[in-house]
PDB file of N, CA and C in Angstrom:
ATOM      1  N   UNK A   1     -67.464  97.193 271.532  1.00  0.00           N
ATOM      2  CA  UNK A   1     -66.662  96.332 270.742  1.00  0.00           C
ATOM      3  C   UNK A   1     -65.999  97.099 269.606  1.00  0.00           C
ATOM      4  N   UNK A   2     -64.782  96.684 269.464  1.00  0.00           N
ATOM      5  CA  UNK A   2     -63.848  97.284 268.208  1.00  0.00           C
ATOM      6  C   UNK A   2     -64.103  96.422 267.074  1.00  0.00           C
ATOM      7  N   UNK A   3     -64.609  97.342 265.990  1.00  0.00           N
ATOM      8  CA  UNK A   3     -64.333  96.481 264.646  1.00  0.00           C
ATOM      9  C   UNK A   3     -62.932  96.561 264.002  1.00  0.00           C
ATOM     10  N   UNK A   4     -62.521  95.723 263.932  1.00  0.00           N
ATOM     11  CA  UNK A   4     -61.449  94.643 263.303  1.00  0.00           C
ATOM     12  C   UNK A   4     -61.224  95.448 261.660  1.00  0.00           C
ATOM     13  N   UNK A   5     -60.120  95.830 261.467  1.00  0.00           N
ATOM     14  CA  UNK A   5     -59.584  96.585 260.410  1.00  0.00           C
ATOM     15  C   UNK A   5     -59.838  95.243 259.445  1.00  0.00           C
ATOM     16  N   UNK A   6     -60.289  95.818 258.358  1.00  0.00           N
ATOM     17  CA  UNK A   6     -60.038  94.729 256.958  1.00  0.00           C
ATOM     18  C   UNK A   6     -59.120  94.210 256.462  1.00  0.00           C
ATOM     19  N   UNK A   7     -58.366  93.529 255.766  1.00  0.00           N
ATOM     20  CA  UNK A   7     -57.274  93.308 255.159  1.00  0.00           C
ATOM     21  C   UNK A   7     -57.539  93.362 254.236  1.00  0.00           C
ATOM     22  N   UNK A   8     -56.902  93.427 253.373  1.00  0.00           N
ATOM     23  CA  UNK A   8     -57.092  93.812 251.813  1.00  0.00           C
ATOM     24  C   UNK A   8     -56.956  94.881 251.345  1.00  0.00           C
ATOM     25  N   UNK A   9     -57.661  94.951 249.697  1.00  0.00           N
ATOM     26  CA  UNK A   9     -57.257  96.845 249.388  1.00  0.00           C
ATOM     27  C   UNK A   9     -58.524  97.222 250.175  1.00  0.00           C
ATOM     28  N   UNK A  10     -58.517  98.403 250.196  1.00  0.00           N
ATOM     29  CA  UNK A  10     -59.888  99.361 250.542  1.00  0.00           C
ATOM     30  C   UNK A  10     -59.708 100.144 249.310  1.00  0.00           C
ATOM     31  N   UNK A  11     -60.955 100.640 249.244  1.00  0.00           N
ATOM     32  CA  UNK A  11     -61.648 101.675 248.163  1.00  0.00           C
ATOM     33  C   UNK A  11     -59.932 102.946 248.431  1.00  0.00           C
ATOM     34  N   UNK A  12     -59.498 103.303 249.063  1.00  0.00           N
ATOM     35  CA  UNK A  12     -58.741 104.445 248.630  1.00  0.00           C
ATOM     36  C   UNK A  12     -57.115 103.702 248.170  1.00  0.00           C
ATOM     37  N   UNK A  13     -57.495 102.852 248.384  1.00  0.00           N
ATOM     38  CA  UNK A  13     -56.256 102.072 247.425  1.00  0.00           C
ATOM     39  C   UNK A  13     -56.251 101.704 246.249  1.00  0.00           C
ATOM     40  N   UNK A  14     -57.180 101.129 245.670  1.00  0.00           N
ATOM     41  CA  UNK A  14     -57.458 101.351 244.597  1.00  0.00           C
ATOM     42  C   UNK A  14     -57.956 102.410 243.211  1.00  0.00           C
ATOM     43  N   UNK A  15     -58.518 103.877 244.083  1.00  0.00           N
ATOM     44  CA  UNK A  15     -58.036 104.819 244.124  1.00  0.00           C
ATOM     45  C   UNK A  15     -56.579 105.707 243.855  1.00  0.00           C
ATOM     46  N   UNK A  16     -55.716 105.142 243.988  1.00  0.00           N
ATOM     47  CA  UNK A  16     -54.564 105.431 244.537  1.00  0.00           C
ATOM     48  C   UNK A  16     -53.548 105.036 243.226  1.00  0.00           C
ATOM     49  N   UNK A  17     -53.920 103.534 242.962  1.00  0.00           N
ATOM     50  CA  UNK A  17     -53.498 102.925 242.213  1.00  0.00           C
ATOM     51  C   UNK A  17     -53.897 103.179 240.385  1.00  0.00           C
ATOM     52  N   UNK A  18     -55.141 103.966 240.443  1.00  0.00           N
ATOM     53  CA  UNK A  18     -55.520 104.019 239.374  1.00  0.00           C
ATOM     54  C   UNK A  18     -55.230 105.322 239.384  1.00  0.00           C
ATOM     55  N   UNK A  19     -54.876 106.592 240.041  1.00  0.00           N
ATOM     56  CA  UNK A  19     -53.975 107.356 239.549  1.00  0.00           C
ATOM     57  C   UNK A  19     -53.080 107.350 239.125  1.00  0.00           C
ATOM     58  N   UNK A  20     -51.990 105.935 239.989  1.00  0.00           N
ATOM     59  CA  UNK A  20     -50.697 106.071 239.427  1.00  0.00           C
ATOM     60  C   UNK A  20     -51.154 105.143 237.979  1.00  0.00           C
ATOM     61  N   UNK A  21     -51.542 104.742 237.637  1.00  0.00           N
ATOM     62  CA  UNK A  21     -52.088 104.153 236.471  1.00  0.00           C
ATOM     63  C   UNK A  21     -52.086 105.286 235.460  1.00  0.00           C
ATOM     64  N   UNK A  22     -53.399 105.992 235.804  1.00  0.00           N
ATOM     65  CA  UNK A  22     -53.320 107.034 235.030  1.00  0.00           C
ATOM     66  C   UNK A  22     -52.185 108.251 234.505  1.00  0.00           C
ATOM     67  N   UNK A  23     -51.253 108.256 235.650  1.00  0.00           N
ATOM     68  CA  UNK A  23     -50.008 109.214 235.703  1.00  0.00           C
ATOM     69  C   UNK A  23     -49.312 108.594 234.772  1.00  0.00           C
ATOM     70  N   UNK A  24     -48.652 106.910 234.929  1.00  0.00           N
ATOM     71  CA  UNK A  24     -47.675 106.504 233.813  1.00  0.00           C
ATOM     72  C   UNK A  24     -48.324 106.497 232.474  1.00  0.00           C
ATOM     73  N   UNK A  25     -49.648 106.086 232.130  1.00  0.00           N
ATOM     74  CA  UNK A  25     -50.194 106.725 230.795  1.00  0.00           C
ATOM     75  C   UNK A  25     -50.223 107.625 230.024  1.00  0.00           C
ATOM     76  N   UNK A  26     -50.461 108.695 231.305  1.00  0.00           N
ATOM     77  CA  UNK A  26     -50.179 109.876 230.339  1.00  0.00           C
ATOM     78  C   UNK A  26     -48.678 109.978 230.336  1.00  0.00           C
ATOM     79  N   UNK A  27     -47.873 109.852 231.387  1.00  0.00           N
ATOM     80  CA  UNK A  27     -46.477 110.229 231.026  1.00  0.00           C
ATOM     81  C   UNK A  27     -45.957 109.806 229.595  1.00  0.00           C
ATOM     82  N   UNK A  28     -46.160 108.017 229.618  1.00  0.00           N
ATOM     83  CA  UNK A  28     -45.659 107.440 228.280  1.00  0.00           C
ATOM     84  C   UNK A  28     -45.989 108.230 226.870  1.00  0.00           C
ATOM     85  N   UNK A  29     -47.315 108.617 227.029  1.00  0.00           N
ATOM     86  CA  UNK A  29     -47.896 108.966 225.791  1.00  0.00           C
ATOM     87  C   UNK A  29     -46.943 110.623 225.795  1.00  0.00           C
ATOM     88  N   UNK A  30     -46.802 111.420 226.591  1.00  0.00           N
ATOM     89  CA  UNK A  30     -46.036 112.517 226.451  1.00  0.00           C
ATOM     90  C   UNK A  30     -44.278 111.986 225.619  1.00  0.00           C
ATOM     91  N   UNK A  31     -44.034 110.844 226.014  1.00  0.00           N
ATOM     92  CA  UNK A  31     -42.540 110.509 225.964  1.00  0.00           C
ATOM     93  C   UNK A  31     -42.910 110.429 224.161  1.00  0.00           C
ATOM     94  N   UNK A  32     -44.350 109.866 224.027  1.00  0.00           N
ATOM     95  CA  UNK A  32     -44.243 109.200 222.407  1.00  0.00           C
ATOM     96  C   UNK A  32     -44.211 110.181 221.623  1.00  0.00           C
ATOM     97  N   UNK A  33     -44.836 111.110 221.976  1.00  0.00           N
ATOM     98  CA  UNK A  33     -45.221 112.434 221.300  1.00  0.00           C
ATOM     99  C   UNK A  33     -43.781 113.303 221.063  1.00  0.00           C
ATOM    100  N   UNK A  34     -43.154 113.215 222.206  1.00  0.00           N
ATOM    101  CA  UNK A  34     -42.254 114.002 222.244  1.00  0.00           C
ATOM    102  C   UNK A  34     -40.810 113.359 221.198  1.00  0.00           C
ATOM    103  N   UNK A  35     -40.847 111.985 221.076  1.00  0.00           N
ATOM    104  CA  UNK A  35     -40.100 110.593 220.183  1.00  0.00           C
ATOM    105  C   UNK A  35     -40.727 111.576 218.364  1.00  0.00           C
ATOM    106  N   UNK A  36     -42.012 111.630 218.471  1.00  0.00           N
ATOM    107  CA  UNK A  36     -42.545 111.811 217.402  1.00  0.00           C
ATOM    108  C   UNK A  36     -41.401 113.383 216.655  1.00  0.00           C
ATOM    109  N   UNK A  37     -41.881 114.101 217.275  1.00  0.00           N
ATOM    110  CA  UNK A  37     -41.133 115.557 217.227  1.00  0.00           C
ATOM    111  C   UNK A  37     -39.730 115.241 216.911  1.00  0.00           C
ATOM    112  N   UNK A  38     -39.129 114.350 217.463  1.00  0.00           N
ATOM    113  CA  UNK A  38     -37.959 114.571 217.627  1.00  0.00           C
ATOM    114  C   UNK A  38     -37.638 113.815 216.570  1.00  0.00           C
ATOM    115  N   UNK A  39     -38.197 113.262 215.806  1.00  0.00           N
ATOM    116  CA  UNK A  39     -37.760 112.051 214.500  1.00  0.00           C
ATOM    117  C   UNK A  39     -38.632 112.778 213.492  1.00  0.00           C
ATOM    118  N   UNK A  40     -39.195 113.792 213.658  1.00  0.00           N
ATOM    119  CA  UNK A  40     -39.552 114.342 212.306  1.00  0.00           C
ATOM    120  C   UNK A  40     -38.446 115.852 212.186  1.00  0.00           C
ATOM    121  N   UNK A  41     -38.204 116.340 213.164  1.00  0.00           N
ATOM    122  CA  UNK A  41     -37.086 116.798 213.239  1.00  0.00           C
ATOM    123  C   UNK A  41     -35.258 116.392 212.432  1.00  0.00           C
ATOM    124  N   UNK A  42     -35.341 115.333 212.643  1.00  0.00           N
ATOM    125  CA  UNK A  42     -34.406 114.263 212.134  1.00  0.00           C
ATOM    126  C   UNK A  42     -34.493 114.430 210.961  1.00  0.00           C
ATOM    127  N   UNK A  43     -35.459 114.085 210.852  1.00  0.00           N
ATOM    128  CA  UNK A  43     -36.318 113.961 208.754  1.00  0.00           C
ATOM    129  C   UNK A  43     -35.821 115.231 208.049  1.00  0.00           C
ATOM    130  N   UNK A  44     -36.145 115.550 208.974  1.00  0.00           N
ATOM    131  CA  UNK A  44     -35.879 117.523 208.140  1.00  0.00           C
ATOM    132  C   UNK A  44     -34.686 117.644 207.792  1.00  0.00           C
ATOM    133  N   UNK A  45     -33.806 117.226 208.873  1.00  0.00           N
ATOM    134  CA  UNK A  45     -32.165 117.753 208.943  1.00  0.00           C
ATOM    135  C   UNK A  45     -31.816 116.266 207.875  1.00  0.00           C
ATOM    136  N   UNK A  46     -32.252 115.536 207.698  1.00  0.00           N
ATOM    137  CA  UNK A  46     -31.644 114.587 206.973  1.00  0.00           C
ATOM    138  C   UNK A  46     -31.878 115.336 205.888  1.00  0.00           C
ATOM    139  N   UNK A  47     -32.644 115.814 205.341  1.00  0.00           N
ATOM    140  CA  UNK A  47     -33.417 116.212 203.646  1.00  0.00           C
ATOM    141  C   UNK A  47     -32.959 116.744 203.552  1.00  0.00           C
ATOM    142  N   UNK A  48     -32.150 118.335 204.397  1.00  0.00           N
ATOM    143  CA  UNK A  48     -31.499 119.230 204.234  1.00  0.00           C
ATOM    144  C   UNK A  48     -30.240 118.705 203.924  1.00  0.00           C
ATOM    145  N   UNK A  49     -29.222 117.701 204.860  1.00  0.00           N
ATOM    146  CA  UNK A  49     -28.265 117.267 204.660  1.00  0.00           C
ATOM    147  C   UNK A  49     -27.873 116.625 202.917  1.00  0.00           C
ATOM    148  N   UNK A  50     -29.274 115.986 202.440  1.00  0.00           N
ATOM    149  CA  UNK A  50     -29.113 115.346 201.321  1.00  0.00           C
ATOM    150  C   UNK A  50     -29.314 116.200 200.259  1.00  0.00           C
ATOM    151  N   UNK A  51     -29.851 117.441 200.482  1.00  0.00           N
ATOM    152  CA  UNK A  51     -29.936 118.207 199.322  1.00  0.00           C
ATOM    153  C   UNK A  51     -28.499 119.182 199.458  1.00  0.00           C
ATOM    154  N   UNK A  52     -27.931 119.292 200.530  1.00  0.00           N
ATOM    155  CA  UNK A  52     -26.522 119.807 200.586  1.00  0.00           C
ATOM    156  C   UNK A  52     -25.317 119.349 200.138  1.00  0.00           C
ATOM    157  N   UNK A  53     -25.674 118.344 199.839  1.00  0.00           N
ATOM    158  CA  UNK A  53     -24.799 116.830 199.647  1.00  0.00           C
ATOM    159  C   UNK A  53     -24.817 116.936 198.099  1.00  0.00           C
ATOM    160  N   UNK A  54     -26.101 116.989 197.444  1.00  0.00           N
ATOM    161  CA  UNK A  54     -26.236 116.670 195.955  1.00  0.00           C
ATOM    162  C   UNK A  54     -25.155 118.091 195.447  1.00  0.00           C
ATOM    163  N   UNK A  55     -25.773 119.301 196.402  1.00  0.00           N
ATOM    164  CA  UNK A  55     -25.179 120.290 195.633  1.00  0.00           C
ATOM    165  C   UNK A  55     -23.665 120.329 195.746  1.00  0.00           C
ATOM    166  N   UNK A  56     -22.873 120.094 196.786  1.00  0.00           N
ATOM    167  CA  UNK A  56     -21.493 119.774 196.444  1.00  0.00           C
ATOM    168  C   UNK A  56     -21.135 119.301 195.949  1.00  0.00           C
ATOM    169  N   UNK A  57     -21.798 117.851 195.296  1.00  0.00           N
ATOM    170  CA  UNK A  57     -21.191 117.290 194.268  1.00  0.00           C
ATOM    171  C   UNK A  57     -21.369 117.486 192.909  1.00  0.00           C
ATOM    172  N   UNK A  58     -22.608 118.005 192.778  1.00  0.00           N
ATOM    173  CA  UNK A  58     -22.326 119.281 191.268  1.00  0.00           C
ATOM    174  C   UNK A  58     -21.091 119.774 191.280  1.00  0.00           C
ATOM    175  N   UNK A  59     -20.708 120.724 192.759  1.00  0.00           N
ATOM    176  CA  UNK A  59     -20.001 121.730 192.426  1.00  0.00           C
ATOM    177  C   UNK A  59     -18.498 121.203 192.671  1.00  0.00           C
ATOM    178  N   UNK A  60     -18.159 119.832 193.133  1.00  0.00           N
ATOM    179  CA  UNK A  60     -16.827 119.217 192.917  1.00  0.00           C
ATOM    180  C   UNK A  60     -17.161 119.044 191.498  1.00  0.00           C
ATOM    181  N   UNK A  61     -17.809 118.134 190.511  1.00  0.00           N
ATOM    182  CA  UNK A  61     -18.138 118.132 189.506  1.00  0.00           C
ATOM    183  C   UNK A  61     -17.693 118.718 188.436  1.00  0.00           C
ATOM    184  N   UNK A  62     -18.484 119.875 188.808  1.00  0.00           N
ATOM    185  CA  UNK A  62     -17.911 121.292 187.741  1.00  0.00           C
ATOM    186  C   UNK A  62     -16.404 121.816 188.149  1.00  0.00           C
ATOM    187  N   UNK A  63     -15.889 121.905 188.764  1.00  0.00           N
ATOM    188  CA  UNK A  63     -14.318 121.361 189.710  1.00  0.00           C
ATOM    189  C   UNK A  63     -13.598 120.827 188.711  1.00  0.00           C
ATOM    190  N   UNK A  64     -14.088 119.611 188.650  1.00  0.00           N
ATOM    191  CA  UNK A  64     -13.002 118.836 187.808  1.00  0.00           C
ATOM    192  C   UNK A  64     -13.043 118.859 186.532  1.00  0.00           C
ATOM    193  N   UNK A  65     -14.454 118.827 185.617  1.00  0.00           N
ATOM    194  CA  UNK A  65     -14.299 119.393 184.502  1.00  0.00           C
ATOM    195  C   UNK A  65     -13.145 120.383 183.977  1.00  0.00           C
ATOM    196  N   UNK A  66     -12.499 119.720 182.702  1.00  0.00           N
ATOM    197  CA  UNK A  66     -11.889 120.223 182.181  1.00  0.00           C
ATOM    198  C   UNK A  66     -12.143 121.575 181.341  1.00  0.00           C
ATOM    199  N   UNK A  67     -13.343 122.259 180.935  1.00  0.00           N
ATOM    200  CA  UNK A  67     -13.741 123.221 180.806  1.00  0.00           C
ATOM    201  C   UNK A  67     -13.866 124.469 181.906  1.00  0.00           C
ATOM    202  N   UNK A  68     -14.132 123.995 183.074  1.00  0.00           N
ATOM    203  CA  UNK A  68     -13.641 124.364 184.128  1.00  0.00           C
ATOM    204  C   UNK A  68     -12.416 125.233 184.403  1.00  0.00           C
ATOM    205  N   UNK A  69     -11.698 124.586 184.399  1.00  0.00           N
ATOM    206  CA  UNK A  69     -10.242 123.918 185.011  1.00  0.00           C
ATOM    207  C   UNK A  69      -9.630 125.254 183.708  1.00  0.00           C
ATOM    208  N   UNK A  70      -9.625 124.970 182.294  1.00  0.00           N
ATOM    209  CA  UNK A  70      -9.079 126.110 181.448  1.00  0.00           C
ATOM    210  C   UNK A  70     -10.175 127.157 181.777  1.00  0.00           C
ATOM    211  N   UNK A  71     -10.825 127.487 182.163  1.00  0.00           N
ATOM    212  CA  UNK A  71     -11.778 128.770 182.359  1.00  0.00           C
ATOM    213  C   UNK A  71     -10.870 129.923 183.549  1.00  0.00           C
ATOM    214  N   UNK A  72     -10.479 129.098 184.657  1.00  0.00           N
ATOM    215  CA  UNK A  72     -10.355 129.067 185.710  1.00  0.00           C
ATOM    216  C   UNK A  72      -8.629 129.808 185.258  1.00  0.00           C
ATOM    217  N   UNK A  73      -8.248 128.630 184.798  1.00  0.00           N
ATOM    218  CA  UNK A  73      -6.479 128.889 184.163  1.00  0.00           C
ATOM    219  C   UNK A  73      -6.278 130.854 183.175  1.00  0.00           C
ATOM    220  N   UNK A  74      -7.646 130.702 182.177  1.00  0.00           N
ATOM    221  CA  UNK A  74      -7.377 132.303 181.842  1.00  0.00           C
ATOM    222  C   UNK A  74      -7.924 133.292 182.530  1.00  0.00           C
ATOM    223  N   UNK A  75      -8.461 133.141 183.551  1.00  0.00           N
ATOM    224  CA  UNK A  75      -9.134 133.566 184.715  1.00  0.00           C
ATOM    225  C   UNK A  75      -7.687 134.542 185.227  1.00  0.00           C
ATOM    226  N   UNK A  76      -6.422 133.451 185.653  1.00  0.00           N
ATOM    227  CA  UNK A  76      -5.556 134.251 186.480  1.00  0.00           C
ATOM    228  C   UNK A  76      -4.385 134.550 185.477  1.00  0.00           C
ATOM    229  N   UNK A  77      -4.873 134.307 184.127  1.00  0.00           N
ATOM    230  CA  UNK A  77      -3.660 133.857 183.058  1.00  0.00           C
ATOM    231  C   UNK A  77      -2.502 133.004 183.319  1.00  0.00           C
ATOM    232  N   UNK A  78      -3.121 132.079 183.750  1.00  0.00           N
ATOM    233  CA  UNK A  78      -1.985 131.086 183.776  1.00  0.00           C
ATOM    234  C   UNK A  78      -2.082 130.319 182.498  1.00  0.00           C
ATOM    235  N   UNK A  79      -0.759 129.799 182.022  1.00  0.00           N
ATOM    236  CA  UNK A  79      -0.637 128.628 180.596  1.00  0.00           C
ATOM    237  C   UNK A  79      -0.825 126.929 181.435  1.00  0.00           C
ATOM    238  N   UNK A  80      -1.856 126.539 180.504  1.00  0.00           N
ATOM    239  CA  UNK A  80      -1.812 125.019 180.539  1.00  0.00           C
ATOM    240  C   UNK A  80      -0.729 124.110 179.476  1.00  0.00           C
ATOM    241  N   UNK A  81      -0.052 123.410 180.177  1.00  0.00           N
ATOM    242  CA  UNK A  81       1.437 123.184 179.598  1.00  0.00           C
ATOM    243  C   UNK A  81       1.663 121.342 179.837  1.00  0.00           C
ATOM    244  N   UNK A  82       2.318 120.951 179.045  1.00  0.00           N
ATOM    245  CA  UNK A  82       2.319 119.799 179.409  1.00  0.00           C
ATOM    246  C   UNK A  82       3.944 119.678 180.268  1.00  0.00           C
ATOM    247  N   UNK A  83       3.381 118.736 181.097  1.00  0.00           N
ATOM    248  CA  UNK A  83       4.815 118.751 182.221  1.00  0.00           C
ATOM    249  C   UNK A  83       5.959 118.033 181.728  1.00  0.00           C
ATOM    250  N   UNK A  84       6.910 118.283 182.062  1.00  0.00           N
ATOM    251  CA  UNK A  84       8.419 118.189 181.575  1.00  0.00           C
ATOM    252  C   UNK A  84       8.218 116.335 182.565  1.00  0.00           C
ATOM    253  N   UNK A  85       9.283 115.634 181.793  1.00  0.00           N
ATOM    254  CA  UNK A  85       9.474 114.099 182.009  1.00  0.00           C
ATOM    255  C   UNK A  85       9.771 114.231 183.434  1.00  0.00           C
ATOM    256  N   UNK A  86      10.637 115.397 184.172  1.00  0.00           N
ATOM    257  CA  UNK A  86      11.556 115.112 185.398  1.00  0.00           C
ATOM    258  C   UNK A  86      10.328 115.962 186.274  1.00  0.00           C
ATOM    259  N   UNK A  87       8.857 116.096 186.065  1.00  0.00           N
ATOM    260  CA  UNK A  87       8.224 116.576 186.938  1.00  0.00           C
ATOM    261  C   UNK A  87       7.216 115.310 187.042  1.00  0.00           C
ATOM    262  N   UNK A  88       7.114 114.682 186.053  1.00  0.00           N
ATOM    263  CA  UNK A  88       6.180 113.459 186.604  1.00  0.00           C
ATOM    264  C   UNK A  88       6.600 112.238 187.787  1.00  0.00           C
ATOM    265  N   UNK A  89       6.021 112.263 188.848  1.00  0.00           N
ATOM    266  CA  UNK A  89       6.409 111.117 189.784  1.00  0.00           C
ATOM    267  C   UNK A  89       5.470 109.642 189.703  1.00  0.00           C
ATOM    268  N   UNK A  90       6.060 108.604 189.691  1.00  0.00           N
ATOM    269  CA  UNK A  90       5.163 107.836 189.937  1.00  0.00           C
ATOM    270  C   UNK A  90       5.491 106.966 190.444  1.00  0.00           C
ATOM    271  N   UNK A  91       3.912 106.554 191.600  1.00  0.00           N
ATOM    272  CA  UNK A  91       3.906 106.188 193.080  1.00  0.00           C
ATOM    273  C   UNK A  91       3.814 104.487 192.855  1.00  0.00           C
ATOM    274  N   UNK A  92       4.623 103.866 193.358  1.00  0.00           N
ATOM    275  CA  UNK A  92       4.021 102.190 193.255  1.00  0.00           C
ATOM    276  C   UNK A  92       3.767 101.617 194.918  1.00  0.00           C
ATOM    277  N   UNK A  93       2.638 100.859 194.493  1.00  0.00           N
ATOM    278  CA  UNK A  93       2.148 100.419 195.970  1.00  0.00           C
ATOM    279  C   UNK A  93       3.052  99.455 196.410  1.00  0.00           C
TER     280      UNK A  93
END
């Protein structure tokens, strides 16, 4: 007499299943880790960006200062002069 196959899972199916179980677990947790890295990474380049940021605007800053600006003028000896009436333009919206 032939015994009659089971239906259902068998032991190597469930087996089977709890690898792939185990496989997407660890995969996810690699994806989080790797999320992690990559947003502290971020962090960094942001801090850098914001401390690059502060310092240009010192140095527009000191730019526009008028102490500046005449430093700069006997620098190449140029005269600071006030402009003649027919050099001023002015723009209306």
């Amino acid at each position: 007499m032939r015994r009659k196959k089971k239906q259902g899972f068998e032991f190597w199916h469930i087996v089977v299943l709890f690898l792939i179980a185990i496989f997407f677990y660890v995969w996810q947790q690699g994806l989080i880790v790797n999320q992690g890295y990559r947003i502290g990474k971020a962090e960094i380049r942001y801090k850098e960006l914001l401390t690059e940021n502060r310092q240009l605007q010192a140095q527009v800053l000191s730019l526009k200062s008028i102490s500046a600006i005449r430093s700069r003028l006997q620098k190449f000896g140029l005269p600071l002069v006030e402009p003649k009436s027919w050099n001023i333009y002015h723009l209306r919206p």
